[in-house]
Protein backbone atom coordinates (compact mmCIF):
# COMPACT_ATOMS: atom_id res chain seq x y z
CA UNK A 1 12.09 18.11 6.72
CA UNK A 2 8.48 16.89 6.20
CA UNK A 3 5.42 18.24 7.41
CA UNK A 4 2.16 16.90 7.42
CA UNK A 5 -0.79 19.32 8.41
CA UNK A 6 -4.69 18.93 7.88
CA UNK A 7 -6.76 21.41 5.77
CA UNK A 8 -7.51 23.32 9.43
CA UNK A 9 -3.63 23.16 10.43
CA UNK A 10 -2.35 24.18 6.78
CA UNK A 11 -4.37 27.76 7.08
CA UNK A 12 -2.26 28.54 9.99
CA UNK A 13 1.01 27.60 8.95
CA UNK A 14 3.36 30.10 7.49
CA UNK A 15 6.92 27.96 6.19
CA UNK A 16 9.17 29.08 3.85
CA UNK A 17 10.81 27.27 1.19
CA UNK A 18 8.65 24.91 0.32
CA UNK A 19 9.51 23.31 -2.84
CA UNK A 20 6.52 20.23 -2.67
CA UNK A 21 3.16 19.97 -1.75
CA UNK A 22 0.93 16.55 -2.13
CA UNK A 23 -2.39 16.90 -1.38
CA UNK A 24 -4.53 13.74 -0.71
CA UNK A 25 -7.10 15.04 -2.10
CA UNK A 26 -8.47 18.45 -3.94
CA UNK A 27 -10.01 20.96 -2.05
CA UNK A 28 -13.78 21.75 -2.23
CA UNK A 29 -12.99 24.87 -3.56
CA UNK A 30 -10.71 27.07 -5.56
CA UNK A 31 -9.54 29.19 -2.33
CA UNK A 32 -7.86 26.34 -0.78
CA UNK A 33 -6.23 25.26 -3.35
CA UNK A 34 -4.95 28.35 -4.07
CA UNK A 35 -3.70 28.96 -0.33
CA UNK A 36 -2.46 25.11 -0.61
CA UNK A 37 -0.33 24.86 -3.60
CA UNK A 38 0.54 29.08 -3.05
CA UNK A 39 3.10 27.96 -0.49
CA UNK A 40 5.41 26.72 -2.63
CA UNK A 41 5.74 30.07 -4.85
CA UNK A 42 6.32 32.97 -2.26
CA UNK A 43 9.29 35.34 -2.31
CA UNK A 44 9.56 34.61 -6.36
CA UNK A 45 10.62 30.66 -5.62
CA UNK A 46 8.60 28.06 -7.63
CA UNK A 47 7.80 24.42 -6.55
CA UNK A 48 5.51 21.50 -6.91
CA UNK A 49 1.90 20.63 -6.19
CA UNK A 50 0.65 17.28 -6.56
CA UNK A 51 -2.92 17.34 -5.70
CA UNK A 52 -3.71 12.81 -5.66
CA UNK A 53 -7.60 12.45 -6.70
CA UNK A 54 -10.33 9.51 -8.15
CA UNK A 55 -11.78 11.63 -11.43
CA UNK A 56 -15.32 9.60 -10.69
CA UNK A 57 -15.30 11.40 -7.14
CA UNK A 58 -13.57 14.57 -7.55
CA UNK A 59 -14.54 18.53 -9.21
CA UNK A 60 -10.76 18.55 -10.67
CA UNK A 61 -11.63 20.60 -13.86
CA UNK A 62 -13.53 22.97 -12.23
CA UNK A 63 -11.03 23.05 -9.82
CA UNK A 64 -8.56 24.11 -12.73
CA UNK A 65 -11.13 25.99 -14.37
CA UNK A 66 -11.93 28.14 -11.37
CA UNK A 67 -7.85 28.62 -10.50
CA UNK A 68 -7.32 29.66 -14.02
CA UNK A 69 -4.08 27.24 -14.21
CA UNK A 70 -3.52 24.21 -16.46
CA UNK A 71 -2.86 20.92 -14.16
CA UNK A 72 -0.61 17.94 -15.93
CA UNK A 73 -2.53 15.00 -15.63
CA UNK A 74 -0.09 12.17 -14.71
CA UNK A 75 -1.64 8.58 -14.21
CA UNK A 76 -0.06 5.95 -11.50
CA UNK A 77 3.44 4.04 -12.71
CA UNK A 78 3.38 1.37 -14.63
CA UNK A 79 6.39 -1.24 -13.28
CA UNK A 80 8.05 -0.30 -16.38
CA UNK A 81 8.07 3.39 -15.59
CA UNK A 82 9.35 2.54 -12.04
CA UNK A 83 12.21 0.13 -13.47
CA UNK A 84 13.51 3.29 -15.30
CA UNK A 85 13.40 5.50 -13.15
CA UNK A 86 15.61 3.53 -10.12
CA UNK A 87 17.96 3.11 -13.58
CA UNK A 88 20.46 5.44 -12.55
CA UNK A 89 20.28 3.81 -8.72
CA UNK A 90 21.41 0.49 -10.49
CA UNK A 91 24.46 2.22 -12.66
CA UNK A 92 25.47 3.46 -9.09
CA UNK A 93 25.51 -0.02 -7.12
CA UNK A 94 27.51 -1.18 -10.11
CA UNK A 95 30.38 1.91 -10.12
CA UNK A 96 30.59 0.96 -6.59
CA UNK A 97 31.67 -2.13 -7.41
CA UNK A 98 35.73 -2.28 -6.82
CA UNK A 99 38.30 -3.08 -9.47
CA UNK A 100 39.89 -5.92 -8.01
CA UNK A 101 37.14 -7.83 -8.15
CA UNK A 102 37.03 -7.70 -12.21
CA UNK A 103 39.33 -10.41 -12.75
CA UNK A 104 37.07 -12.84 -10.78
CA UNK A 105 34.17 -12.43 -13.45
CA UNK A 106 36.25 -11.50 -16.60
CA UNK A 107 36.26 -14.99 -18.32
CA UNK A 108 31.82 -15.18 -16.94
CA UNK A 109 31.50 -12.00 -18.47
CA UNK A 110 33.54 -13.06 -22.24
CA UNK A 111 31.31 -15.95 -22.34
CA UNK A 112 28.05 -13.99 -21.66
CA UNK A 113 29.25 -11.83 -24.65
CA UNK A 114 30.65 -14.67 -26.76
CA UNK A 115 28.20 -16.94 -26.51
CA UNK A 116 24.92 -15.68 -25.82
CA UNK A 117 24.21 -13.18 -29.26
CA UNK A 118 24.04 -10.03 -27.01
CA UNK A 119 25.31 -6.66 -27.40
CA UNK A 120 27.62 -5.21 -24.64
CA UNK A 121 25.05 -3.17 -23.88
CA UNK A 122 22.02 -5.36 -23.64
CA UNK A 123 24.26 -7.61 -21.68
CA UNK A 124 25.26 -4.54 -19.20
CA UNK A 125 21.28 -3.48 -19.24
CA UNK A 126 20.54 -7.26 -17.63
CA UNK A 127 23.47 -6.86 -15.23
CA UNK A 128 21.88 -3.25 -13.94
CA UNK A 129 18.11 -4.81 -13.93
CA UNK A 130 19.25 -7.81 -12.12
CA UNK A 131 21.30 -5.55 -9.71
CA UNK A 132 18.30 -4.15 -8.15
CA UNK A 133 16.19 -7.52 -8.23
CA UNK A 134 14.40 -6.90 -11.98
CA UNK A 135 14.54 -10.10 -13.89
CA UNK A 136 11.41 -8.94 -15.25
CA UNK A 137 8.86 -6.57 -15.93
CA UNK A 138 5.23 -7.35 -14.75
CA UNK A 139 2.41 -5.26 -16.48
CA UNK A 140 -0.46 -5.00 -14.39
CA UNK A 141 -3.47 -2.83 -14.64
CA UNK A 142 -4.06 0.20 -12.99
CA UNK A 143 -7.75 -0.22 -11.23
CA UNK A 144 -7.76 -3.94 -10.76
CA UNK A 145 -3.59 -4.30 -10.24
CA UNK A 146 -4.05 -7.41 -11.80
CA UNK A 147 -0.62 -8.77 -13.32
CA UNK A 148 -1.22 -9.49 -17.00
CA UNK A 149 -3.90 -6.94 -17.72
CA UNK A 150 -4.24 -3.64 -19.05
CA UNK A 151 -5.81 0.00 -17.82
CA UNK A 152 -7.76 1.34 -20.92
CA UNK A 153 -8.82 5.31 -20.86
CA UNK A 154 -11.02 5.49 -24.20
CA UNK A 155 -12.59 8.87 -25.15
CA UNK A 156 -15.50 9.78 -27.52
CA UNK A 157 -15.19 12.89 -30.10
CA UNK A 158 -18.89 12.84 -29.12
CA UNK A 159 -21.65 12.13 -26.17
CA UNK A 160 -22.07 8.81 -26.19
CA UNK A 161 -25.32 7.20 -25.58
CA UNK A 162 -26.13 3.85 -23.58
CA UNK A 163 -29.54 2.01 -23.73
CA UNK A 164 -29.52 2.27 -19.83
């Protein structure tokens, strides 16, 4: 089941077991996001909040000042992070494969590992990447999304000072 309510909807709303909530956006104050994330802990059950916010345009910290809770900051996926996490989708497309179709790529496979200075298991890691259309991984950054480029977060032990 998946809801989606606004702020004025999500006051009136009483639904139990809730196990994740994804806000687009924190709430102007510590009330809301109290009542917000709350639903997923009633009756002594715990969930997920994910609260999605810009940290130029948003009062986060004092947000998790004000709440008295610590938030985990978690940045966007790099393609990397993404790759490894549909991992285990891969193995599964390749148990599905049947037996009798083994034979058929036995001798492809001897000569892969024969011939080509890879372990079995680098050589199985290529067949699960390629299985689910990675032949590569494209680094991008994270504010610009452009490939080849980097998202830097740099921060001072101290104030520091521009001429500006």
């Amino acid at each position: 089941m998946t809801l989606v309510a606004t702020n004025v909807a999500a006051r009136g709303l009483d639904i139990n077991d809730v196990q994740l909530i994804i806000q687009s956006e924190p709430p102007r104050d510590v009330e809301d996001y109290i009542h917000r994330s709350g639903t997923t802990g009633r009756e002594g059950n715990s969930g997920v909040a994910i609260t999605l916010y810009e940290l130029r345009k948003s009062n986060i910290s004092k947000l998790e000042r004000e709440a008295g809770v610590k938030f985990e900051h978690i940045s966007a996926p790099q393609p990397a992070d993404i790759a490894k996490a549909v991992g285990g989708d891969a193995a599964e497309v390749i148990i599905q494969v049947v037996d009798s179709v083994i034979p058929v790529f036995k001798s492809a496979a001897e000569e892969l590992l024969n011939n080509f200075g890879l372990t079995p298991v680098e050589l199985l890691a290529k067949a699960l990447a390629k299985s689910i259309g990675y032949t590569e991984i494209k680094h991008m950054s994270l504010l610009s999304y452009m490939e080849n480029n980097i998202t830097l977060h740099l921060e001072a032990g101290r104030h520091v000072y521009t001429p500006s």
